[in-house]
Protein backbone atom coordinates (compact mmCIF):
# COMPACT_ATOMS: atom_id res chain seq x y z
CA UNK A 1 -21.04 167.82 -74.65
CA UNK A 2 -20.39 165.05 -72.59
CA UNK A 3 -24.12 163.67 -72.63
CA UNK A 4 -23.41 163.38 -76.50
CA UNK A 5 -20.65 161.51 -76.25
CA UNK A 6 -21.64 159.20 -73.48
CA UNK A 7 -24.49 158.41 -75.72
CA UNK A 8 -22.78 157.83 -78.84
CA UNK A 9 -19.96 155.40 -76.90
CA UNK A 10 -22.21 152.17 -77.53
CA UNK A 11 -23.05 152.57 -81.10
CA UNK A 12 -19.54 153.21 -81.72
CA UNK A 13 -18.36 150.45 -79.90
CA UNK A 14 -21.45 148.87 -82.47
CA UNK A 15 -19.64 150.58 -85.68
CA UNK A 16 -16.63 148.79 -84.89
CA UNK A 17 -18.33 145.32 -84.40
CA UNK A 18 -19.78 146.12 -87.98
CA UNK A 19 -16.26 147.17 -89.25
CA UNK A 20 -14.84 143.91 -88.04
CA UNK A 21 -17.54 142.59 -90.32
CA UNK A 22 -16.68 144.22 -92.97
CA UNK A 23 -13.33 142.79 -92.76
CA UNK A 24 -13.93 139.49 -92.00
CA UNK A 25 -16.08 139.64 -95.19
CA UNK A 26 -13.28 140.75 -97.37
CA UNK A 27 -10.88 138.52 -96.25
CA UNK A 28 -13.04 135.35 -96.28
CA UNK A 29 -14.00 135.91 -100.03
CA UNK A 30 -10.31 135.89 -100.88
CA UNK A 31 -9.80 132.45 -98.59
CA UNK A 32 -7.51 134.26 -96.29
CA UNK A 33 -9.72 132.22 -93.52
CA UNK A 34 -7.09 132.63 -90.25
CA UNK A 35 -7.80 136.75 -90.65
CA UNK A 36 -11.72 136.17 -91.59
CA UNK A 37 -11.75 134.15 -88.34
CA UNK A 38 -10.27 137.08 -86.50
CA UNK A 39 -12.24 139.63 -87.03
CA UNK A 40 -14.89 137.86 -86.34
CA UNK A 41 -13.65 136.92 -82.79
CA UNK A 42 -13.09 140.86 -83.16
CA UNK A 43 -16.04 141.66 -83.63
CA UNK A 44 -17.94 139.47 -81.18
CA UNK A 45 -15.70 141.24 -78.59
CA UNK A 46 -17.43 144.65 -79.63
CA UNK A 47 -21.00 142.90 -79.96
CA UNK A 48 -20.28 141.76 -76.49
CA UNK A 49 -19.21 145.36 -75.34
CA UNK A 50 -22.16 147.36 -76.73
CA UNK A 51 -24.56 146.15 -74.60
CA UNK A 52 -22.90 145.72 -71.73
CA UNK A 53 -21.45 149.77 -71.77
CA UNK A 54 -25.86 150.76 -73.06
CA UNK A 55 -26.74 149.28 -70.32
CA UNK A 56 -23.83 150.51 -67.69
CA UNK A 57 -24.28 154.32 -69.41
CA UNK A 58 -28.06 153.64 -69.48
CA UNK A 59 -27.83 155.37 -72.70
CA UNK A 60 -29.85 152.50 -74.79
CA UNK A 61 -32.12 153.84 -77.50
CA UNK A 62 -34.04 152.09 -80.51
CA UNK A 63 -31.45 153.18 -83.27
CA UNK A 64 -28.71 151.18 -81.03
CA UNK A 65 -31.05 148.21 -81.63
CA UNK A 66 -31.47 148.54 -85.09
CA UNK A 67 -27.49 149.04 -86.00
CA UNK A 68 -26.61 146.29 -83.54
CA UNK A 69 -28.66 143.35 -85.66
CA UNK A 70 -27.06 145.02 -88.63
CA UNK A 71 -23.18 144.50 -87.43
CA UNK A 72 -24.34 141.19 -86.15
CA UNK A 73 -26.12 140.19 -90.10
CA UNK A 74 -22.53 141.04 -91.34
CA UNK A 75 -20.47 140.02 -88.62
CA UNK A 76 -21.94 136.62 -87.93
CA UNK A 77 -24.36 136.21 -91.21
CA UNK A 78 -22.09 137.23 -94.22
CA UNK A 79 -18.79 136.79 -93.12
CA UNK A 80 -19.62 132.91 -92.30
CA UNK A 81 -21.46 133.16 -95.67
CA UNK A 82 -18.12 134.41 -97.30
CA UNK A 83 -16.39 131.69 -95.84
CA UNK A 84 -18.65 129.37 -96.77
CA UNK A 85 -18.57 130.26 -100.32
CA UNK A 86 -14.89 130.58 -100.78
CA UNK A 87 -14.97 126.58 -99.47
CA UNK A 88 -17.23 125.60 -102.22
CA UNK A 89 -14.81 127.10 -104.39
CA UNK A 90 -12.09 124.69 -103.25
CA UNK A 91 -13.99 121.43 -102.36
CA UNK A 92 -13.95 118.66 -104.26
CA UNK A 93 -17.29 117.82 -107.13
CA UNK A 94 -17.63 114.25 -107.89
CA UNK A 95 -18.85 113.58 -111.25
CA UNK A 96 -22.31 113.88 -110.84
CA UNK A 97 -22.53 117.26 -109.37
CA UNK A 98 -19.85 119.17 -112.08
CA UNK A 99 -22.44 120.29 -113.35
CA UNK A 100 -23.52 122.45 -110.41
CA UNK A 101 -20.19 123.31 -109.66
CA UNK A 102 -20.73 127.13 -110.85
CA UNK A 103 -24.32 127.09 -108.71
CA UNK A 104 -23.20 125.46 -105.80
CA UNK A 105 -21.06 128.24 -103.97
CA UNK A 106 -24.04 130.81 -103.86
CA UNK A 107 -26.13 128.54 -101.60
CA UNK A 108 -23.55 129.48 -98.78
CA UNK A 109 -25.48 132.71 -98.53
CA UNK A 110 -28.74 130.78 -96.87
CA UNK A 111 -26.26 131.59 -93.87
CA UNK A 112 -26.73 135.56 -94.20
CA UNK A 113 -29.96 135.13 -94.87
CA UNK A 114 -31.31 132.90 -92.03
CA UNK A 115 -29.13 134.90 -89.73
CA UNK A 116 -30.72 137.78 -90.81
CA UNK A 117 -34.21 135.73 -89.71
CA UNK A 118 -32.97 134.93 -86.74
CA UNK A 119 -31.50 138.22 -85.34
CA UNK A 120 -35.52 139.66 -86.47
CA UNK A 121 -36.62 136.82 -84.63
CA UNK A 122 -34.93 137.73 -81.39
CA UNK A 123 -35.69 141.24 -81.41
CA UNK A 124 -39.22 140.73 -81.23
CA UNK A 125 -39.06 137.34 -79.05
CA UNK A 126 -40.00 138.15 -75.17
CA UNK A 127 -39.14 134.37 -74.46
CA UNK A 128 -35.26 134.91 -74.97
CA UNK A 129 -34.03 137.21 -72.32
CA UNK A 130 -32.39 134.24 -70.44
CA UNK A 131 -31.84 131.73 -73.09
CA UNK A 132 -32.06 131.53 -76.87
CA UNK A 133 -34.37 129.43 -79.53
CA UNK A 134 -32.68 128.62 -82.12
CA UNK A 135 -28.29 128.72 -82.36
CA UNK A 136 -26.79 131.91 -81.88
CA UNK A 137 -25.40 133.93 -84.83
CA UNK A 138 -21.86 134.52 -83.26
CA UNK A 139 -21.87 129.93 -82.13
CA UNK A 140 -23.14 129.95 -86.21
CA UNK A 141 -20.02 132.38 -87.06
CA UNK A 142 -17.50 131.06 -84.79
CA UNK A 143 -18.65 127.07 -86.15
CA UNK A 144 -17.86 128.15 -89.47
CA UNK A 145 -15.00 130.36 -89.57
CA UNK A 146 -12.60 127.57 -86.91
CA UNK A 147 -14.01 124.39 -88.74
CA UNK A 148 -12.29 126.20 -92.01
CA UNK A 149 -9.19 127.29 -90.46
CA UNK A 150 -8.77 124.25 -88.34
CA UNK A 151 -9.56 121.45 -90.99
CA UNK A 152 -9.15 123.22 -94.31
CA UNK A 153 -7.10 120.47 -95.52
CA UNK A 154 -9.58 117.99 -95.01
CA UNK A 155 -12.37 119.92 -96.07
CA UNK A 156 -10.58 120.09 -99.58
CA UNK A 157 -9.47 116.56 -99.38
CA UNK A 158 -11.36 113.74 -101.11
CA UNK A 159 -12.71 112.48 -98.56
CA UNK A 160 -15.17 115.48 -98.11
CA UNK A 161 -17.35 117.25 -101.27
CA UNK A 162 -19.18 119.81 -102.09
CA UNK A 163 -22.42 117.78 -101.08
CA UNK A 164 -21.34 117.31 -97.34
CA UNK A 165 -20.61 121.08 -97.39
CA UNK A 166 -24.06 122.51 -99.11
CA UNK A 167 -25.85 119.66 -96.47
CA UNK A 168 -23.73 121.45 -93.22
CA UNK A 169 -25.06 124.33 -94.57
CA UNK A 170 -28.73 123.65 -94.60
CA UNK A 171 -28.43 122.04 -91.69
CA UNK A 172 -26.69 124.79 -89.79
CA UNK A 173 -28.78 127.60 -91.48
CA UNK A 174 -32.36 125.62 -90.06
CA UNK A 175 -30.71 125.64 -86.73
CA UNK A 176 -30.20 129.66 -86.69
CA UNK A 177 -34.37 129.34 -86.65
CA UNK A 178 -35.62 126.73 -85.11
CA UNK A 179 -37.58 126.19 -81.81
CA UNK A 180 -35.09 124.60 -80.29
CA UNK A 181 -34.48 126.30 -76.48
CA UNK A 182 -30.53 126.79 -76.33
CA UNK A 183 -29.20 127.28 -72.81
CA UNK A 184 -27.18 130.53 -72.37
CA UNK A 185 -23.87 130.59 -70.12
CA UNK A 186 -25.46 133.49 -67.84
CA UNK A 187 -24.36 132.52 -64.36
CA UNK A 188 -26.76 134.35 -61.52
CA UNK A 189 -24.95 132.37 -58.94
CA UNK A 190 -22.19 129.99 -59.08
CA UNK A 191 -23.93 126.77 -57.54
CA UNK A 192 -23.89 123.42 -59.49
CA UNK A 193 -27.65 123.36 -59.17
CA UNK A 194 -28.71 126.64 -60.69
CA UNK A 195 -25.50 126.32 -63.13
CA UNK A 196 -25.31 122.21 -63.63
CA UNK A 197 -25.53 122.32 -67.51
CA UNK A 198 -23.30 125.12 -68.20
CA UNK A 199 -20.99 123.37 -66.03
CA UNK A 200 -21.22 120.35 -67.53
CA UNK A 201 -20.65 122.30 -70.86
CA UNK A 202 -17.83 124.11 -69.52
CA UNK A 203 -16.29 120.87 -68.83
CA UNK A 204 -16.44 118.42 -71.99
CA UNK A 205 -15.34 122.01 -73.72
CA UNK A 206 -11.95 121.86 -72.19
CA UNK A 207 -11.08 118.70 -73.41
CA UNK A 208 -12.22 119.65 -77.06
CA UNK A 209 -10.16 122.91 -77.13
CA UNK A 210 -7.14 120.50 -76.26
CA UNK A 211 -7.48 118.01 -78.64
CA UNK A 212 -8.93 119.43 -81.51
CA UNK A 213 -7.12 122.80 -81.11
CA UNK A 214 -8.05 125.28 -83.90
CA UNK A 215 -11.32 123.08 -84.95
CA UNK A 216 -12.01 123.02 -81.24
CA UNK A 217 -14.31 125.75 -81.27
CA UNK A 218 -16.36 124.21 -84.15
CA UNK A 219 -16.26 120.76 -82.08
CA UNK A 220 -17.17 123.32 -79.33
CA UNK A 221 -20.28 125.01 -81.12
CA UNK A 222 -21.34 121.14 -82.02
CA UNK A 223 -21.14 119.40 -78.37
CA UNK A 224 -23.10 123.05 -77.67
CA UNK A 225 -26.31 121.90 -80.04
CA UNK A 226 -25.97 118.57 -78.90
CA UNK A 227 -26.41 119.48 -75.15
CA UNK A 228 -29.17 121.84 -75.79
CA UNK A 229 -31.12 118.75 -77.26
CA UNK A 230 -30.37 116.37 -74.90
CA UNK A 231 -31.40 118.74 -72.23
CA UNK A 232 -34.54 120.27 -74.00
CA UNK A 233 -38.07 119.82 -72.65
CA UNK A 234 -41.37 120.80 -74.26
């Protein structure tokens, strides 16, 4: 009895990521973005649990694999996507793109979609078991759900539209896939020489949290890309 239940611990712990999801799906497409943003922190606590207790219980097995990239597409894939498309709902169309302004808000789910690539991606690529190509879905989730909650009233303001927000997400969505070699934050030792760029990273972030506050983890998740390609070699 206990063997069953020691093996079942991590795909529950999984369940509950995907719950979270769930949730923070709900709640973004009825622009309740401060509770979206939650569970999604909620759930990145579980997706950071699972593996960690598979691995401590040595209890991993193939289904565990499968369910986690499934929370993760709807933790980190649609719930952005929600959010994403309850913005387009509220940003402001100039003239020329009226028009579109029924069309527009769908595009938010090349999000779930490329996440959904990108998870695949990583469960079949050998060359990620230290770092990552291409941005993280939770950095992709996280980006999205404290750039709405932290500067929702400019995003809706005049001086942002719908175009800016459909580019952000093409942009962010090609970044979920690319073959761009992120650094991870997976400390072996604590030297500055083994460690110098997540230290360095660890660093500016401070600073950011501080000043931008809520959006800070957005500015965070940006200064994150932008140190990955200043640092990248091919």
């Amino acid at each position: 009895m206990a063997n069953v239940i020691t093996r079942n611990i991590p795909n529950t712990i999984t369940s509950c990521n995907l719950f979270c999801g769930c949730i923070a799906s709900y709640m973004a497409f009825h622009s309740k973005y401060e509770l979206a943003l939650l569970f999604i922190v909620l759930g990145a606590t579980f997706d950071f649990f699972d593996g960690m207790t598979a691995r401590l219980l040595h209890v991993s097995s193939p289904i565990g694999k499968e369910l986690d990239s499934l929370a993760d597409d709807i933790t980190f894939g649609l719930a952005p996507a929600a959010i994403a498309f309850s913005l387009f709902k509220e940003v402001h169309y100039p003239d020329f793109l009226q028009p579109l302004s029924g069309i527009m808000p769908y595009t938010a789910f090349l999000i779930a979609v490329f996440s959904a690539l990108r998870l695949a991606k990583f469960n079949l690529d050998e060359r990620q078991t230290s770092s990552f190509i291409g941005m993280p879905t939770p950095a992709n989730a996280l980006f999205w759900g404290s750039l709405t909650v932290g500067a929702h009233s400019f995003l809706v303001s005049d001086h942002f539209n719908a175009l800016y927000l459909f580019i952000l997400v093409v942009v962010m969505s090609l970044l979920l896939v690319a073959e761009l070699p992120m650094f991870s934050l997976k400390f072996k030792d604590l030297s500055w020489g083994h460690n110098k760029i997540s230290y360095i990273f660890l660093i500016v972030s401070i600073p950011l949290l501080i000043i931008f506050q809520l959006s800070g983890f957005a500015a965070v998740i940006v200064w994150y890309i932008i140190l990955s390609l200043l640092t990248y070699k091919k």
